[in-house]
N, C-alpha and C. Protein backbone atom coordinates (compact mmCIF):
# COMPACT_ATOMS: atom_id res chain seq x y z
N UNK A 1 0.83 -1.19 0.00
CA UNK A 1 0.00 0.00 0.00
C UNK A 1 0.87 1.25 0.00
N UNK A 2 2.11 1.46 0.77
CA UNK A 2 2.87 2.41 0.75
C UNK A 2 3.48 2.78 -0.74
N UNK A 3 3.98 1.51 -0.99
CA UNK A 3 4.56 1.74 -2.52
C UNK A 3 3.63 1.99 -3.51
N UNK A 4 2.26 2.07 -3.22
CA UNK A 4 0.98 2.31 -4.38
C UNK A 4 1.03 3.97 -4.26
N UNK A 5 0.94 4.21 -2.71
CA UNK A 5 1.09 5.62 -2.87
C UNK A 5 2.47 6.46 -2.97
N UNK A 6 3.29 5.92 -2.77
CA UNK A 6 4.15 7.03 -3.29
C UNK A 6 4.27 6.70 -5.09
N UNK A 7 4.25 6.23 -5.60
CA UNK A 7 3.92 5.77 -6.65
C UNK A 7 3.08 6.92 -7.70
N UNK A 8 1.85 6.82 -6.48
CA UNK A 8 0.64 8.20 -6.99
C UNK A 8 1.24 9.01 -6.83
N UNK A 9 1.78 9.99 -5.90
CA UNK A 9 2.25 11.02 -5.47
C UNK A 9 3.10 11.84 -6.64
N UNK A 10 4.18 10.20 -7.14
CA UNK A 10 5.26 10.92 -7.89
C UNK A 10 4.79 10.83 -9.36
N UNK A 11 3.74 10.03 -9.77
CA UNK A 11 2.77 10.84 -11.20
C UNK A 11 2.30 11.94 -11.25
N UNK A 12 1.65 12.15 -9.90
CA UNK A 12 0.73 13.42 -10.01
C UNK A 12 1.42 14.57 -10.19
N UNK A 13 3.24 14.30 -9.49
CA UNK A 13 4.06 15.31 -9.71
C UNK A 13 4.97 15.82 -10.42
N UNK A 14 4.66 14.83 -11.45
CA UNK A 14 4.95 14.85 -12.95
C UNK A 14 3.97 15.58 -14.00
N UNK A 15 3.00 16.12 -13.57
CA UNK A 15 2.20 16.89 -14.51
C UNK A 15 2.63 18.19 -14.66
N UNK A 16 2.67 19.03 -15.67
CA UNK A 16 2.76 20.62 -15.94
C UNK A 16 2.24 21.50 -15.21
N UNK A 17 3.09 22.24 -14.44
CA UNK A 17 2.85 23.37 -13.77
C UNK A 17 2.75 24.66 -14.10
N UNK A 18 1.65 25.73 -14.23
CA UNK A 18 1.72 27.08 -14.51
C UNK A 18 1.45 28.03 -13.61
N UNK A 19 2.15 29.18 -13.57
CA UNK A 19 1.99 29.98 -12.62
C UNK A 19 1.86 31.36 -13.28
N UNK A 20 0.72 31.99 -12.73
CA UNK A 20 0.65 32.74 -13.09
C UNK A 20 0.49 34.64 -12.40
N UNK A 21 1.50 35.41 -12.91
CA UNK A 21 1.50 36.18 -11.66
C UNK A 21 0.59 37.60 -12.15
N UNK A 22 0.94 39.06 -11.02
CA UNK A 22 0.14 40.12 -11.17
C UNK A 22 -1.04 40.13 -11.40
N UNK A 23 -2.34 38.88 -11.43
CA UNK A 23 -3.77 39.21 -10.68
C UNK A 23 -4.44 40.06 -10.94
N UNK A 24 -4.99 41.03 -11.22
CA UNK A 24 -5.60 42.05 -9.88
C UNK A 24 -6.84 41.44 -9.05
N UNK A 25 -6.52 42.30 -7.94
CA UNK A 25 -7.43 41.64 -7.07
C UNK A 25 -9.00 41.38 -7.11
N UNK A 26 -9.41 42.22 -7.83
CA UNK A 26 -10.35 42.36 -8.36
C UNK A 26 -11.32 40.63 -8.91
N UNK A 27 -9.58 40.58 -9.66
CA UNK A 27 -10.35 38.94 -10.58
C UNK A 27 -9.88 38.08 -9.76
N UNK A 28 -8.70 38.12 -8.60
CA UNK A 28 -8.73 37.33 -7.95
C UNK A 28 -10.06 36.55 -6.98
N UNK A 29 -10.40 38.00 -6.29
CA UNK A 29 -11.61 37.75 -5.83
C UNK A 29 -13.30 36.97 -6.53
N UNK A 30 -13.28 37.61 -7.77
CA UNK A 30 -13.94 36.89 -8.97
C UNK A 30 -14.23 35.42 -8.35
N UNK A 31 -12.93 35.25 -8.81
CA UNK A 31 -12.38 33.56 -9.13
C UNK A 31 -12.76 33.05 -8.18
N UNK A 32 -12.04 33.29 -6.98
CA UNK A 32 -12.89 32.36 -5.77
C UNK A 32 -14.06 32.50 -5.35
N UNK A 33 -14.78 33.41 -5.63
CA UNK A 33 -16.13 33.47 -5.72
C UNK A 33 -16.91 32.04 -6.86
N UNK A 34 -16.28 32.82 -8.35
CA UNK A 34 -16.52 31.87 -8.99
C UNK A 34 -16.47 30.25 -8.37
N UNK A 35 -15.26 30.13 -7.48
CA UNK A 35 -14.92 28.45 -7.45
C UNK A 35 -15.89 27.80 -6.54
N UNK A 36 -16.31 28.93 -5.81
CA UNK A 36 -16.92 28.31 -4.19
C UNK A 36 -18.58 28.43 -5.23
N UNK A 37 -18.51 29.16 -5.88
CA UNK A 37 -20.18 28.82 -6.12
C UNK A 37 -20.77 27.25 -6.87
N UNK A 38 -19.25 26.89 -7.31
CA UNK A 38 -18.75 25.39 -8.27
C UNK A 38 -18.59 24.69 -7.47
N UNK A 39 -18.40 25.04 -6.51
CA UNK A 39 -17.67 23.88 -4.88
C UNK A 39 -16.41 23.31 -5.09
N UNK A 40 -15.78 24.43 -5.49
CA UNK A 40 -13.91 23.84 -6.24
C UNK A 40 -12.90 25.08 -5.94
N UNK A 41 -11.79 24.32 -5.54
CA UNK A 41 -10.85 25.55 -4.91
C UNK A 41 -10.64 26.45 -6.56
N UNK A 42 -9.76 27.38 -5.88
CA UNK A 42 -8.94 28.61 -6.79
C UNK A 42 -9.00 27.73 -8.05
N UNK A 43 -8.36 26.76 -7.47
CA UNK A 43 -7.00 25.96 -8.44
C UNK A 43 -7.98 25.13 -9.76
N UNK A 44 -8.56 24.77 -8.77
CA UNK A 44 -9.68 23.76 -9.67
C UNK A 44 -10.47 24.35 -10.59
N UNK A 45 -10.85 25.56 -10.42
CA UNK A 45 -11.58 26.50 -10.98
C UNK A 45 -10.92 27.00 -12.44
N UNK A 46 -9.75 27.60 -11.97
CA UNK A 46 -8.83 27.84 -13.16
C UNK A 46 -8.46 26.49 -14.02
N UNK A 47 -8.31 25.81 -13.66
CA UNK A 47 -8.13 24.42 -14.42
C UNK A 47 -9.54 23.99 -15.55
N UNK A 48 -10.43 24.04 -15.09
CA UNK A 48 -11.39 24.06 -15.60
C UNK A 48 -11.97 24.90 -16.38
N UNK A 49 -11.66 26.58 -16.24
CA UNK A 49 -11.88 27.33 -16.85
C UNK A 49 -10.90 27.23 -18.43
N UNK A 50 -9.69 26.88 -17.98
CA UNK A 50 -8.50 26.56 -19.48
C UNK A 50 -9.18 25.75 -20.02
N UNK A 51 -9.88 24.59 -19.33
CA UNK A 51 -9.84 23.88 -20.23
C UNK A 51 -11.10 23.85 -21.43
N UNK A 52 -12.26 24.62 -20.40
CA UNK A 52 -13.26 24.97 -21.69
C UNK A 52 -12.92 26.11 -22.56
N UNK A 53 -11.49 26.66 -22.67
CA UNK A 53 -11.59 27.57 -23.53
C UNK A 53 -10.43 27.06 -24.01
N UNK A 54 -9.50 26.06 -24.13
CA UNK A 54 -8.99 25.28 -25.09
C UNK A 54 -9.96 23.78 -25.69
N UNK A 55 -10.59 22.96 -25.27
CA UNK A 55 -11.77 22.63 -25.98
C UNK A 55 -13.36 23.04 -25.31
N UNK A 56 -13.55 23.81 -26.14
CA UNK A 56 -14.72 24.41 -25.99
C UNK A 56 -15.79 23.44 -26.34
N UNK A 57 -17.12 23.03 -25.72
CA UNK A 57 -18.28 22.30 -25.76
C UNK A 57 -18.95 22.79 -26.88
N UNK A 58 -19.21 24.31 -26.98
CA UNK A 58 -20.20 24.35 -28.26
C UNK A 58 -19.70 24.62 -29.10
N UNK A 59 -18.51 24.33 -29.31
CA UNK A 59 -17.68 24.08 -30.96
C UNK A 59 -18.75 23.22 -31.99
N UNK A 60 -19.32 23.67 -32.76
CA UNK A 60 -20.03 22.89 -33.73
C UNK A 60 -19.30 21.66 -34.70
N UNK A 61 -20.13 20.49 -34.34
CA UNK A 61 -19.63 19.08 -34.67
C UNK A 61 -19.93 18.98 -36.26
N UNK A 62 -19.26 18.34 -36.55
CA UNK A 62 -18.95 18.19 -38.04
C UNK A 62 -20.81 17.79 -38.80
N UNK A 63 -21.29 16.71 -37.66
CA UNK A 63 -22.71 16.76 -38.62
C UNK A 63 -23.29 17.73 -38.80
N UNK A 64 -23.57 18.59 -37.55
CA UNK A 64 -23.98 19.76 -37.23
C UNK A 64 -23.88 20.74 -38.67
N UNK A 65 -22.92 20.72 -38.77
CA UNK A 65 -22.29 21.66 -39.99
C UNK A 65 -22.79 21.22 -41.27
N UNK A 66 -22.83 19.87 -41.31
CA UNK A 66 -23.16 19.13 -42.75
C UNK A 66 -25.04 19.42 -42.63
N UNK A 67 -25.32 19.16 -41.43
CA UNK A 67 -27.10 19.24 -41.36
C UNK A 67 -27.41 20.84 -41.94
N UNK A 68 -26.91 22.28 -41.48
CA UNK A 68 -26.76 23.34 -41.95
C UNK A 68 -26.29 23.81 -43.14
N UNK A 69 -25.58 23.04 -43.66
CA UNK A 69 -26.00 22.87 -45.28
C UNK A 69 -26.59 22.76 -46.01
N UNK A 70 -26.31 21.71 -46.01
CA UNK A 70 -27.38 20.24 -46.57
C UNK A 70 -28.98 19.92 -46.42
N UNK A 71 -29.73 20.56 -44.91
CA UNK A 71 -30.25 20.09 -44.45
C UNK A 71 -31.60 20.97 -44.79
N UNK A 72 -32.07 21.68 -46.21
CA UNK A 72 -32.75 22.14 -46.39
C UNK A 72 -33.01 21.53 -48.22
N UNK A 73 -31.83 20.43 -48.63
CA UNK A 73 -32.07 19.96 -49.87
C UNK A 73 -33.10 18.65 -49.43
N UNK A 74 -33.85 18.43 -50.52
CA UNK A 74 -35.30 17.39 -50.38
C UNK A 74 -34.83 15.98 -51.90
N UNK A 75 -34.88 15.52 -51.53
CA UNK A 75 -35.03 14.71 -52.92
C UNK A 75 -36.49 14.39 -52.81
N UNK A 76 -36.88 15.07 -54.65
CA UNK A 76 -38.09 14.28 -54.92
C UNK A 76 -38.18 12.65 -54.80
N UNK A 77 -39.12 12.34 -55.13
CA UNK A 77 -39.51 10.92 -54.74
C UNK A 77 -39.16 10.25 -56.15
N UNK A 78 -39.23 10.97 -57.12
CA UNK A 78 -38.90 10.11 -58.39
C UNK A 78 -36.99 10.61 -58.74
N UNK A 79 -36.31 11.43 -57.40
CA UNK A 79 -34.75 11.41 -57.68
C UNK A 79 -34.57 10.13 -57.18
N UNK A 80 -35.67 10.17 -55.55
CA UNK A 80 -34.82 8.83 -54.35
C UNK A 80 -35.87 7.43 -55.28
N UNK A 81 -35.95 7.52 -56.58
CA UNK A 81 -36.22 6.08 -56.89
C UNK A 81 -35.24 5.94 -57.45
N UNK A 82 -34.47 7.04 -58.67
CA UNK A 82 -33.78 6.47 -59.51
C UNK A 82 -32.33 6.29 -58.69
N UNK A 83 -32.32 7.04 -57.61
CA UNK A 83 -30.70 6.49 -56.76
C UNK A 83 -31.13 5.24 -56.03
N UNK A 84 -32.51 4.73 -55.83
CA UNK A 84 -32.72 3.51 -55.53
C UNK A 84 -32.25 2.42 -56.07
N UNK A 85 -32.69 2.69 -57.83
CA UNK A 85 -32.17 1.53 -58.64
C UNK A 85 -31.57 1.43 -58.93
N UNK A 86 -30.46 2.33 -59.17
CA UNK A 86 -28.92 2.06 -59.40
C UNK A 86 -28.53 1.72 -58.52
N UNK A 87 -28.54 1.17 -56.75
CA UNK A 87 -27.49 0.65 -56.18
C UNK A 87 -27.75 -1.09 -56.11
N UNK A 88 -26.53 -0.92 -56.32
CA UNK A 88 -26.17 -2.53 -56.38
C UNK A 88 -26.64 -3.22 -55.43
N UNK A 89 -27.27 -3.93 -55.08
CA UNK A 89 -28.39 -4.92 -54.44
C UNK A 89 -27.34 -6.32 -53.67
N UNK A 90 -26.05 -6.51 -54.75
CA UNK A 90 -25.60 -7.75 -54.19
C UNK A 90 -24.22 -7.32 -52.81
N UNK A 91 -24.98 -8.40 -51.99
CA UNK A 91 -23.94 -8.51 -50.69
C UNK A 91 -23.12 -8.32 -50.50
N UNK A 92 -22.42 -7.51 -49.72
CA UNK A 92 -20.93 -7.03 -49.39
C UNK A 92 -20.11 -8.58 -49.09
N UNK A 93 -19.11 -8.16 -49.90
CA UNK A 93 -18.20 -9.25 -49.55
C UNK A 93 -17.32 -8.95 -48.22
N UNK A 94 -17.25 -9.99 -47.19
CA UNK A 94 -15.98 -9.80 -46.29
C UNK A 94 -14.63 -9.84 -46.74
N UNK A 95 -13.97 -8.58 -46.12
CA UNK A 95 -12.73 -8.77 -46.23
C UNK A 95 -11.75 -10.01 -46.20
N UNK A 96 -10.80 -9.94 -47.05
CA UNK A 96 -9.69 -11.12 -46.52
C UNK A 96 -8.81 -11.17 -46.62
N UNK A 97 -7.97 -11.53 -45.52
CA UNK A 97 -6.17 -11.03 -45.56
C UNK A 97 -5.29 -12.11 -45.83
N UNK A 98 -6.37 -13.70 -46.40
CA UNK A 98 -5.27 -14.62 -47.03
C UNK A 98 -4.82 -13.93 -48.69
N UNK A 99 -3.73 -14.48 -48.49
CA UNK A 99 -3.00 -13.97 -49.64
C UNK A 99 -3.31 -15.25 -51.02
């Protein structure tokens, strides 16, 4: 059990450290406001804050983008027959990696 935790200790203290100085107090105060209303220290707060503004949640997802395109073209009913009958009907073959 001892060797599990020092173990942890010396990963965790292997992660990237940033420090960041001059504040004003102003946003200092902010912040821990901000953290305690999150139920998360200073630290945690700022951590969390980087990280939604290096990946951001409402970054629009690739369908998203294709539906906002795309997503106002209709095929008539006599386009989606004739792309009906042109597709090939016979069974996908499985792959095979004998030579």
């Amino acid at each position: 059990m001892i060797a599990f935790l020092d173990y942890a200790i010396t990963e965790a203290s292997d992660m990237p450290a940033l420090t960041i100085r001059n504040i004003p107090d102003d946003i200092h105060r902010g912040l821990k406001a901000l953290a305690a209303k999150h139920g998360r220290s200073a630290e945690a707060e700022v951590r969390e804050l980087i990280a939604s503004a290096v990946f951001p949640s409402q970054r629009q997802r690739l369908g998203t983008a294709m539906t906002d395109v795309w997503g106002c073209v209709r095929l008539t009913e006599d386009e989606a027959q004739i792309i009906d009958g042109a597709r090939d009907r016979a069974p996908a073959k499985p792959i095979g990696f004998e030579e």
